[in-house]
Protein backbone atom coordinates (compact mmCIF):
# COMPACT_ATOMS: atom_id res chain seq x y z
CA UNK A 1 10.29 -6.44 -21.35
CA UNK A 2 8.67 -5.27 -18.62
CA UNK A 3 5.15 -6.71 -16.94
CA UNK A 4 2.57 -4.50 -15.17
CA UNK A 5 0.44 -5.84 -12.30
CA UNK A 6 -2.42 -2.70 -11.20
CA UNK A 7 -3.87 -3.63 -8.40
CA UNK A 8 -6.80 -1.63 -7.29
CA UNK A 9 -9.10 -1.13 -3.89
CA UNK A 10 -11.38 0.85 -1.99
CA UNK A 11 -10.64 1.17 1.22
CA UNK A 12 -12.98 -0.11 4.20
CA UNK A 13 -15.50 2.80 6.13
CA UNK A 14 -13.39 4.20 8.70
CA UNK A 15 -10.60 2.26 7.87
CA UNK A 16 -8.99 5.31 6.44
CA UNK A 17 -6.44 6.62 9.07
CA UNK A 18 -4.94 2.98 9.27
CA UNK A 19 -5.15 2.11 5.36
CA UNK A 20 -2.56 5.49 5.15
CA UNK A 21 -0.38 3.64 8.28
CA UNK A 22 -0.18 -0.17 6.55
CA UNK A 23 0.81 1.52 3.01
CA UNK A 24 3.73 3.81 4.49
CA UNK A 25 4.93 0.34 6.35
CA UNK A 26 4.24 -1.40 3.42
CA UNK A 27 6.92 0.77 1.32
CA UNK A 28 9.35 0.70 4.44
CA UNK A 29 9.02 -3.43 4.35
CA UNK A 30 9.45 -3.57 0.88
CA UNK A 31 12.44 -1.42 0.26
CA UNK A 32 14.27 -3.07 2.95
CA UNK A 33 13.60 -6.16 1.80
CA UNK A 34 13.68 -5.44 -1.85
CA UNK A 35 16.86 -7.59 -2.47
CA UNK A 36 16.17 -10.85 -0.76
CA UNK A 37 11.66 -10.64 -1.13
CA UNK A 38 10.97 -8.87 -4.55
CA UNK A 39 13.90 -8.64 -6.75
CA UNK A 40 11.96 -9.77 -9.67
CA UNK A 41 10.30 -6.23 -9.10
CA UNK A 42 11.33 -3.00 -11.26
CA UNK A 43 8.86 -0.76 -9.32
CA UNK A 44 6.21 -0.31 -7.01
CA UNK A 45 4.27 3.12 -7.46
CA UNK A 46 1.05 4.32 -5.65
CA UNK A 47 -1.75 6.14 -6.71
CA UNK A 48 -4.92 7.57 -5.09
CA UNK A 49 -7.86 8.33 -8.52
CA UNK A 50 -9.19 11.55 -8.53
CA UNK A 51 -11.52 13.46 -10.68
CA UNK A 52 -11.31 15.81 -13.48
CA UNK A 53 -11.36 18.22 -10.68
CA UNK A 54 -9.19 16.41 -8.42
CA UNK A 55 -12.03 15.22 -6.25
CA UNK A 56 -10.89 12.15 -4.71
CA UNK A 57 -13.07 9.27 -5.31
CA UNK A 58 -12.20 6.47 -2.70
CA UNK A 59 -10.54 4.23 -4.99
CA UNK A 60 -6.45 3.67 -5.09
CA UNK A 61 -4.52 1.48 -7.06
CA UNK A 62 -0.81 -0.22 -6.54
CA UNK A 63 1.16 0.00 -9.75
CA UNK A 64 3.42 -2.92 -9.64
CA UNK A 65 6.28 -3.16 -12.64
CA UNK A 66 8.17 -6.24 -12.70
CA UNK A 67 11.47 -6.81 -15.38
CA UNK A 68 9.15 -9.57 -16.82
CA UNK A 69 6.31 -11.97 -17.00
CA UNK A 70 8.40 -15.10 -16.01
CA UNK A 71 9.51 -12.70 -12.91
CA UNK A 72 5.92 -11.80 -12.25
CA UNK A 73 5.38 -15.48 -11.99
CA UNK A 74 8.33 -16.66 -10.19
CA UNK A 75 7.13 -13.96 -7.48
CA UNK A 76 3.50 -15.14 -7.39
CA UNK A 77 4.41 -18.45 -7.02
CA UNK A 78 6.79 -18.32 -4.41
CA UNK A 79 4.63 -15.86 -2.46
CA UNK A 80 1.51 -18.39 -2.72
CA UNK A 81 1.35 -20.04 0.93
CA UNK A 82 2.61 -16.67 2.80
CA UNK A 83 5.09 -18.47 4.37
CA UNK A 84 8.75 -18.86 5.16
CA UNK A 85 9.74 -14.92 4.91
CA UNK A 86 6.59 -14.14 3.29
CA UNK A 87 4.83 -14.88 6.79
CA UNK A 88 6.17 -11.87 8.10
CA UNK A 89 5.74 -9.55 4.80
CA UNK A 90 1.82 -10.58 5.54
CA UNK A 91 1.87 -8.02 8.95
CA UNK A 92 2.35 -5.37 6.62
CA UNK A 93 -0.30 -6.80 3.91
CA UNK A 94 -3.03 -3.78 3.95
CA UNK A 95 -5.88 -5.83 2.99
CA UNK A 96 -7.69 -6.27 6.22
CA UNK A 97 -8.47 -2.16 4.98
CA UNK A 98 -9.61 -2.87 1.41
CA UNK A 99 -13.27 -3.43 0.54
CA UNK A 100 -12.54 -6.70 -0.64
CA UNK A 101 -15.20 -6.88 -3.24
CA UNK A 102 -13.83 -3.50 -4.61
CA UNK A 103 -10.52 -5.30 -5.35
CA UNK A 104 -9.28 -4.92 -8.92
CA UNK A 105 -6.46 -6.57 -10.76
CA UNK A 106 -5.33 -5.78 -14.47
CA UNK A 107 -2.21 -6.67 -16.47
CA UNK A 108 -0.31 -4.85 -19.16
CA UNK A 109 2.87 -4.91 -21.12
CA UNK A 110 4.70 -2.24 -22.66
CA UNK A 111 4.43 -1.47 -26.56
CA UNK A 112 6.68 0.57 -28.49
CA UNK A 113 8.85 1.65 -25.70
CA UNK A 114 11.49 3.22 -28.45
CA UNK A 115 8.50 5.81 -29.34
CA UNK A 116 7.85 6.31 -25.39
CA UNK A 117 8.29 10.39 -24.69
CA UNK A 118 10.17 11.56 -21.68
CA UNK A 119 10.08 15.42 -21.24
């Protein structure tokens, strides 16, 4: 079953022309490296909240879907220290752009995927 990580941020004053940079290298890192760095994810998906009127409102959040929770944690865990090849998946790590205090995680596992709709 599947494990969701959402991870959300504001990003810093004026940080915003270089918060749109990291992400886009971000994605590039991570796809290339998807097999050997982050196999134990399913997805990565990226979203920036609006409102009802489709007002952006500063905030974004980093939907992360891994194939499980044990994979979730295998990934956490090995990532911990940033180092071996995490040290250089850290020059692509947007934070130095996020509001830190603004920072946001959740968790959440399907339910009832056989009643899930598709159209």
């Amino acid at each position: 079953m599947s494990f969701i990580e959402v991870e959300s941020w504001e990003v810093k004053p004026g940080h915003g022309n270089d918060h749109d940079e990291i992400i886009k290298q971000w994605f590039l890192f991570v796809e290339k490296h998807h097999d050997t760095l982050f196999s134990e994810w399913k997805s990565a998906k990226y979203f920036r909240q609006v409102d009802s009127q489709g007002v952006p409102t500063g905030r974004y959040i980093m939907n992360f879907e891994f194939h499980s929770i044990q994979g979730h944690d295998a990934y956490k865990e090995r990532r911990k220290n940033w180092d071996g090849p995490y040290e250089t998946y850290k020059s692509v790590d947007p934070y130095e752009h996020f509001i830190v205090e603004s920072v946001e995680l959740e968790y959440w596992e399907p339910q009832e995927q056989n009643l899930w709709l598709d159209f």
